[in-house]
C-alpha atoms as a PDB file:
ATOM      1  CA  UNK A   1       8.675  14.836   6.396  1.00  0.00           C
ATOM      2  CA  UNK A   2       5.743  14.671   9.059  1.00  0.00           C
ATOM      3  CA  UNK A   3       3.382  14.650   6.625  1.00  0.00           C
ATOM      4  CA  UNK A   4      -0.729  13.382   7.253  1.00  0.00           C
ATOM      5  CA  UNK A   5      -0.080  12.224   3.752  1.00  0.00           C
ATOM      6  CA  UNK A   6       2.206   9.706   4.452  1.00  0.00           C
ATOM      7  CA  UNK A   7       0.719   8.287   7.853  1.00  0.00           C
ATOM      8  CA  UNK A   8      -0.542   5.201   6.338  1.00  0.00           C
ATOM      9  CA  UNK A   9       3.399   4.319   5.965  1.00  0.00           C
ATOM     10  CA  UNK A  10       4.763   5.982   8.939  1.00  0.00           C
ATOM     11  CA  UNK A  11       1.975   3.942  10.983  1.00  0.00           C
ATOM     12  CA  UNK A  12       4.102   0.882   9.864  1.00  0.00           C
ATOM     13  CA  UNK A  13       7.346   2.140  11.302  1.00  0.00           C
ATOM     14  CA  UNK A  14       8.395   2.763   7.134  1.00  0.00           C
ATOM     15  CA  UNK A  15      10.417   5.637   6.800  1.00  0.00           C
ATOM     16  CA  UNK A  16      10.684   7.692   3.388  1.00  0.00           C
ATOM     17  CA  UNK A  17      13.096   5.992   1.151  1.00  0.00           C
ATOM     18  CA  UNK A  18      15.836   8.409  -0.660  1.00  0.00           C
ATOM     19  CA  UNK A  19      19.458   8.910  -0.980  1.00  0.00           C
ATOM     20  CA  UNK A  20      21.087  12.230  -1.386  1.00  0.00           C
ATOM     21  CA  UNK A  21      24.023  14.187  -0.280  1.00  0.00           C
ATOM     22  CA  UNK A  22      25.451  17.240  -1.087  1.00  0.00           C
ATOM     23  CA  UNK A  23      28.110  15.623  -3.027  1.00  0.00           C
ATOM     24  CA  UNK A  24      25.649  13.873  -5.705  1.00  0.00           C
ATOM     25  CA  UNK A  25      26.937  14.102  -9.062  1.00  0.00           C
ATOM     26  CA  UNK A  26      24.498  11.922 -10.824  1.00  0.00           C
ATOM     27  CA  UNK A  27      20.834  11.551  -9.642  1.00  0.00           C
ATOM     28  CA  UNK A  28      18.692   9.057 -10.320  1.00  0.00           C
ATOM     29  CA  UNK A  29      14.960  10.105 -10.574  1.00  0.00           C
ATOM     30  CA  UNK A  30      12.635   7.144 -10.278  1.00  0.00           C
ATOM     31  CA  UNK A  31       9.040   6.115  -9.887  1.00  0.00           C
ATOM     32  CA  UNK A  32       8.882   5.122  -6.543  1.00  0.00           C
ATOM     33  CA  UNK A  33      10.243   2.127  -4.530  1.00  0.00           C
ATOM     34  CA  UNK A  34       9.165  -1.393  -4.632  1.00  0.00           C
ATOM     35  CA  UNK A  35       7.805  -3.609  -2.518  1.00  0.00           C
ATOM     36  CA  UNK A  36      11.180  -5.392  -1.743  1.00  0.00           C
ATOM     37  CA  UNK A  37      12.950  -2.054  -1.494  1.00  0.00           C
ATOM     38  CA  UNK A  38      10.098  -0.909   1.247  1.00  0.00           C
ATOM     39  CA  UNK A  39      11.523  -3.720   3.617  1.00  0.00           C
ATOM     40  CA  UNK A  40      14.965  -2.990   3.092  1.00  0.00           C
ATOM     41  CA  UNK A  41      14.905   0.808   2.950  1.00  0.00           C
ATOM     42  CA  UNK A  42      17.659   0.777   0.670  1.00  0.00           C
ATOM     43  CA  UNK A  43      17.397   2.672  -2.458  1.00  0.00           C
ATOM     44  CA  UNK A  44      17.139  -0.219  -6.002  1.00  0.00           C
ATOM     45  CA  UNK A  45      18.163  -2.575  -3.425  1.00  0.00           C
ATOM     46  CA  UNK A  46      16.410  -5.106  -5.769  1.00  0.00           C
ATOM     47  CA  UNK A  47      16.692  -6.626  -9.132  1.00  0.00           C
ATOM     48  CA  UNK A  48      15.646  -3.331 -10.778  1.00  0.00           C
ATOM     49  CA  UNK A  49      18.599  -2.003  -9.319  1.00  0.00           C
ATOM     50  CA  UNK A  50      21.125  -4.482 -10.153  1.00  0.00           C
ATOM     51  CA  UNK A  51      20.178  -4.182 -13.775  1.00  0.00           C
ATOM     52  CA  UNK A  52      20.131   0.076 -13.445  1.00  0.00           C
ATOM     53  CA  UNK A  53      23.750  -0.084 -11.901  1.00  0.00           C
ATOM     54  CA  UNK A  54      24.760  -2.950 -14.966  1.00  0.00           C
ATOM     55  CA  UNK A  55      23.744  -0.364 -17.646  1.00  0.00           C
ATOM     56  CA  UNK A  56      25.055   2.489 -15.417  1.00  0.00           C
ATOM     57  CA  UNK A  57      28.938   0.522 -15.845  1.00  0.00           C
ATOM     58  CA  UNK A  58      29.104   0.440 -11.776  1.00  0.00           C
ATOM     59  CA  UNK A  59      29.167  -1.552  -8.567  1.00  0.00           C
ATOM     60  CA  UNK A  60      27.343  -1.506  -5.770  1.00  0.00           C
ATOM     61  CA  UNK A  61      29.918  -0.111  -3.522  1.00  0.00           C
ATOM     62  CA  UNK A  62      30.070   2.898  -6.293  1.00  0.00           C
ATOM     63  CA  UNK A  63      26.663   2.842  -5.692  1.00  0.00           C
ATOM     64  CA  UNK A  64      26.289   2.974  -2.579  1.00  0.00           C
ATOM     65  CA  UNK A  65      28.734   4.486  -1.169  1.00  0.00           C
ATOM     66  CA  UNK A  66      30.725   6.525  -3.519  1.00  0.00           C
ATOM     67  CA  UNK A  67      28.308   9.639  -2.531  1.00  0.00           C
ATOM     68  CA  UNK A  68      28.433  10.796  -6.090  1.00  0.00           C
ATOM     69  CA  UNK A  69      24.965   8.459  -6.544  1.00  0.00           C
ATOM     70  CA  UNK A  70      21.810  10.102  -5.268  1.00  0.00           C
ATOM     71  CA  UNK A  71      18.346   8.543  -5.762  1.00  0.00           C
ATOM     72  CA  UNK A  72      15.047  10.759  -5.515  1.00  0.00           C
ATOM     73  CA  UNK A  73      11.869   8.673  -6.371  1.00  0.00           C
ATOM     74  CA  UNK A  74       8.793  10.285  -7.500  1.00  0.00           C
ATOM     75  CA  UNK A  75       7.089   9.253  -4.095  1.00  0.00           C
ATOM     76  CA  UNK A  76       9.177   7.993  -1.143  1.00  0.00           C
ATOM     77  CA  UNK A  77       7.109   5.389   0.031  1.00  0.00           C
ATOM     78  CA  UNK A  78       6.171   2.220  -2.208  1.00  0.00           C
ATOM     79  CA  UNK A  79       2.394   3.234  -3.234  1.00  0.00           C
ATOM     80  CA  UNK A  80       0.957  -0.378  -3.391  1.00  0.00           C
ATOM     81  CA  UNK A  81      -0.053  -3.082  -6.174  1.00  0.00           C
ATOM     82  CA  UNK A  82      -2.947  -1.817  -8.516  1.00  0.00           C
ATOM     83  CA  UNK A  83      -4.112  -4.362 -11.071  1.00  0.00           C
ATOM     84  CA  UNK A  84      -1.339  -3.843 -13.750  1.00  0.00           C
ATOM     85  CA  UNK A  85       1.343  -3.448 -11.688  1.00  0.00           C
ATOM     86  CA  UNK A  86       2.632  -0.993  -8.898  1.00  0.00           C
ATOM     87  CA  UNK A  87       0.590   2.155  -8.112  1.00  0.00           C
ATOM     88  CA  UNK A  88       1.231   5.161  -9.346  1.00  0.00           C
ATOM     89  CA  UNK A  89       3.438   7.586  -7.577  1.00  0.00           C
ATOM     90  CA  UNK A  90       1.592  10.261  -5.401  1.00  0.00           C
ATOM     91  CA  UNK A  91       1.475  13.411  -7.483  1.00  0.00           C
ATOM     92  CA  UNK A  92       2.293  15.529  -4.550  1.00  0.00           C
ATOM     93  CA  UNK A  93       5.555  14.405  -3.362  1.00  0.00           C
ATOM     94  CA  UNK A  94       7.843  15.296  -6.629  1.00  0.00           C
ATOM     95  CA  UNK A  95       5.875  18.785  -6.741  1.00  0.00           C
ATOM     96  CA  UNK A  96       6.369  19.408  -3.007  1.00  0.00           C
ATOM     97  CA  UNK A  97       9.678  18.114  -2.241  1.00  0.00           C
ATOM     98  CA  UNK A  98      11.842  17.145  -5.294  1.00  0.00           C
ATOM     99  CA  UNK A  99      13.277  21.416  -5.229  1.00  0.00           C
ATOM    100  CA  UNK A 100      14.038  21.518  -2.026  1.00  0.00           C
ATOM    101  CA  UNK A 101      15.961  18.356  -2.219  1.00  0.00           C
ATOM    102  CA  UNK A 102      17.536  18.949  -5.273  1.00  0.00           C
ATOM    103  CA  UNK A 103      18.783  22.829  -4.108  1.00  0.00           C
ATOM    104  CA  UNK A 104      20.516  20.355  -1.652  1.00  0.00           C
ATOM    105  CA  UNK A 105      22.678  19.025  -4.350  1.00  0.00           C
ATOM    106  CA  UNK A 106      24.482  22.013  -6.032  1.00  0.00           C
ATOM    107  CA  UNK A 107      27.136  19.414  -8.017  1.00  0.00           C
ATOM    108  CA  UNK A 108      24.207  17.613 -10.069  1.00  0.00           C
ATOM    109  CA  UNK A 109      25.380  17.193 -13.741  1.00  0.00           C
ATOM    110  CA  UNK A 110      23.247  14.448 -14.850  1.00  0.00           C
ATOM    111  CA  UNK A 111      19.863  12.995 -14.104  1.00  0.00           C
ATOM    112  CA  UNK A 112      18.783   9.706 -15.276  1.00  0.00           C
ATOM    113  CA  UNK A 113      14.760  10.016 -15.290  1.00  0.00           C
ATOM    114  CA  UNK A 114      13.745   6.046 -15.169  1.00  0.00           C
ATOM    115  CA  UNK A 115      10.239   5.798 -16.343  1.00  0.00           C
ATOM    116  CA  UNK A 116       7.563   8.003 -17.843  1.00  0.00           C
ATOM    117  CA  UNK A 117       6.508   9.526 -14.299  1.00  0.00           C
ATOM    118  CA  UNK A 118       9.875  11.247 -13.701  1.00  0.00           C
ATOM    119  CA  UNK A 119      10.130  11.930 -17.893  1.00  0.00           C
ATOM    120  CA  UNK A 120       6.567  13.382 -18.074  1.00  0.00           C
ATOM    121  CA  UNK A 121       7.477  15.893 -14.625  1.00  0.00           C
ATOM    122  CA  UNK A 122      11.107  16.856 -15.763  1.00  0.00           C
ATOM    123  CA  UNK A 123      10.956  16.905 -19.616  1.00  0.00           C
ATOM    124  CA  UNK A 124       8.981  19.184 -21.765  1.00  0.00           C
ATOM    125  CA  UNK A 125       6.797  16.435 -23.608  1.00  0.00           C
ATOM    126  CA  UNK A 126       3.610  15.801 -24.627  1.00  0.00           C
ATOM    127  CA  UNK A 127       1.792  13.283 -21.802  1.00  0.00           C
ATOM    128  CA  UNK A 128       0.765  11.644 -25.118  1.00  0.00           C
ATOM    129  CA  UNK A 129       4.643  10.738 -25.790  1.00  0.00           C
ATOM    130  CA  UNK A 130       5.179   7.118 -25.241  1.00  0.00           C
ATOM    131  CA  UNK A 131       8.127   5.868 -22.902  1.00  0.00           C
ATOM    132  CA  UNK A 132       9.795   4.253 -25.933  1.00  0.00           C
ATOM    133  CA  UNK A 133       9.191   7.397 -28.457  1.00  0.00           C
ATOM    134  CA  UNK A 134      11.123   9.718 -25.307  1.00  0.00           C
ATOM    135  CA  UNK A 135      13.748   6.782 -24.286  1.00  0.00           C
ATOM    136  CA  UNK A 136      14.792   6.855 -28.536  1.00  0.00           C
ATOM    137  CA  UNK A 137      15.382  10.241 -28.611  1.00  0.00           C
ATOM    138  CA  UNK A 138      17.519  10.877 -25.252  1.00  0.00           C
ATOM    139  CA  UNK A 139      20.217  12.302 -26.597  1.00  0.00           C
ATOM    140  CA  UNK A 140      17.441  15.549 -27.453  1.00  0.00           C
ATOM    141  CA  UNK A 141      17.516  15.772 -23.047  1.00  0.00           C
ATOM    142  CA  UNK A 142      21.534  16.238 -22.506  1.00  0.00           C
ATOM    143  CA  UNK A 143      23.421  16.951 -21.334  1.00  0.00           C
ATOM    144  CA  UNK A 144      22.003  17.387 -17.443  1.00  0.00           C
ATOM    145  CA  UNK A 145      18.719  14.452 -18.460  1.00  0.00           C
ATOM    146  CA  UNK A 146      19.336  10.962 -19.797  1.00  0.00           C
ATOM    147  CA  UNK A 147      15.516   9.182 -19.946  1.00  0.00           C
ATOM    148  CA  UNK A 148      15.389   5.626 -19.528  1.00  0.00           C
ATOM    149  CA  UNK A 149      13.303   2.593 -19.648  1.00  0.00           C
ATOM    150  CA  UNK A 150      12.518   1.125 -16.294  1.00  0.00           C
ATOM    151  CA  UNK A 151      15.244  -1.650 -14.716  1.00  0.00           C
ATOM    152  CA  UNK A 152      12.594  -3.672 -13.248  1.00  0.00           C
ATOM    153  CA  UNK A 153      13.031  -7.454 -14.391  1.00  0.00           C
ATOM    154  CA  UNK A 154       8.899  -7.256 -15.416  1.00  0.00           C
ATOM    155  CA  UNK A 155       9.968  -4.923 -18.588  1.00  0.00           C
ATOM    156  CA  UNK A 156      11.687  -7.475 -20.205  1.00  0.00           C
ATOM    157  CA  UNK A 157       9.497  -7.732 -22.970  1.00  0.00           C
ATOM    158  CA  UNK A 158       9.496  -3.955 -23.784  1.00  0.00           C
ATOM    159  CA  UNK A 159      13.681  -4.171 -23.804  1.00  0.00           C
ATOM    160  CA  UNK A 160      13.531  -7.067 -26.286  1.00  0.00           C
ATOM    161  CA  UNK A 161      11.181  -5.130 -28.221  1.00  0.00           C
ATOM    162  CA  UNK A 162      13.665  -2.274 -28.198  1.00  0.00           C
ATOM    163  CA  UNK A 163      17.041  -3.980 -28.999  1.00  0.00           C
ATOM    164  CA  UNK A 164      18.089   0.093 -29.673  1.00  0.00           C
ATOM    165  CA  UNK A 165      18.258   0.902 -25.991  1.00  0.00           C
ATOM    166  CA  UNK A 166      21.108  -1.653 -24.940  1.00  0.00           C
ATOM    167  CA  UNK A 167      23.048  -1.206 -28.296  1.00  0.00           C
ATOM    168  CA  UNK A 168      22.373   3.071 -28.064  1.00  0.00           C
ATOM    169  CA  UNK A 169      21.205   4.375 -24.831  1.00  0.00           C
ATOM    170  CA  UNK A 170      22.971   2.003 -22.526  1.00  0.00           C
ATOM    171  CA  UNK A 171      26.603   3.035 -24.189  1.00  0.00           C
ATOM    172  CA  UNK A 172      26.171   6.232 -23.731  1.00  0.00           C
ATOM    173  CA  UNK A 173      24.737   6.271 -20.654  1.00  0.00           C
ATOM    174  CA  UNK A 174      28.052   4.203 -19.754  1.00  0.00           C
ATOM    175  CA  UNK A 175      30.317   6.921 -21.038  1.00  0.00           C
ATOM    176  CA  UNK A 176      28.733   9.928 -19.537  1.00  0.00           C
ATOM    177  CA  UNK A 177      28.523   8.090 -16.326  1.00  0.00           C
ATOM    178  CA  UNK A 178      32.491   7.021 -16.395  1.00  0.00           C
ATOM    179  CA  UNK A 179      32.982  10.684 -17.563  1.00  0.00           C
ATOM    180  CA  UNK A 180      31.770  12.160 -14.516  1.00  0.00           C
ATOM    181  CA  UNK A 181      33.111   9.445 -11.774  1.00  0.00           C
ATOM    182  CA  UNK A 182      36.348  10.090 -13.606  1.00  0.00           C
ATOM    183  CA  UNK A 183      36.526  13.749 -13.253  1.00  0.00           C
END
């Protein structure tokens, strides 16, 4: 991934954060990773992703180190703080890398697209779609997509908003997820 792009992080000794294998049954595309994830370099090694892996029904170890859990964020470095929050992902990663990383993982069955970045590049919806209008109607995306709100602790006011998505979408996100660890 020697890429002029990304020499602003590779300057800083960061390497590109990702998890995949060729096992991956269950992929997790995400914006991109956060600042406490950057000095880590581990994957939702942060609150976000102790709330993804509570509605996901699994434990870090599954996580971690089952090799059935992939993660490919919609940039691979963390892109900065803007004024409402994180930047947005750079555009060119996904479009230049997410194939060739994905043809890596012929056992995908399901991908769980956290956030309108990954929804709006993987979904065929209108960029005027909200996040909650795409998030209500997951089950239109399955079997292989399951969108999602972001896990990040700072949308907790959109989740009590949306009482739905813990009493709907986090059930059967549950279930398909224990369906394919099981098989």
């Amino acid at each position: 991934m020697a890429d002029p792009r990304n020499a602003a992080f590779t300057a800083r000794g960061l390497e590109p954060i990702y998890m995949i294998a060729p096992t991956v049954k269950i992929l997790i595309i995400s914006q991109a990773p956060g600042a406490v994830v950057e000095q880590t370099g581990i994957s939702f090694n942060d609150k976000s992703g102790d709330r993804l892996r509570e509605w996901m029904g699994i434990d870090r170890k599954t996580f971690y180190e089952s090799g059935v859990i992939g993660v490919l964020p919609m940039d691979f470095y963390f892109p900065g703080k803007g004024k409402s929050g994180d930047l947005p992902p750079r555009k060119f990663v996904a479009g230049e890398w997410h194939q060739r990383l994905l043809d890596t993982m012929p056992d995908v069955e399901l991908i769980l697209l956290v956030g309108k970045y990954a929804q709006q590049h993987y979904l065929p919806i209108k960029a005027s779609e909200s996040l909650t209008s795409v998030v209500h109607r997951f089950s239109d995306f399955g079997p292989r997509y399951l969108p999602l709100a972001h896990s990040s602790p700072l949308n907790n006011i959109w989740l009590a908003k949306n009482p739905w998505f813990e009493t709907e979408v986090v059930p059967a996100l549950q279930k398909r997820v224990a369906d394919i660890l099981n098989n």
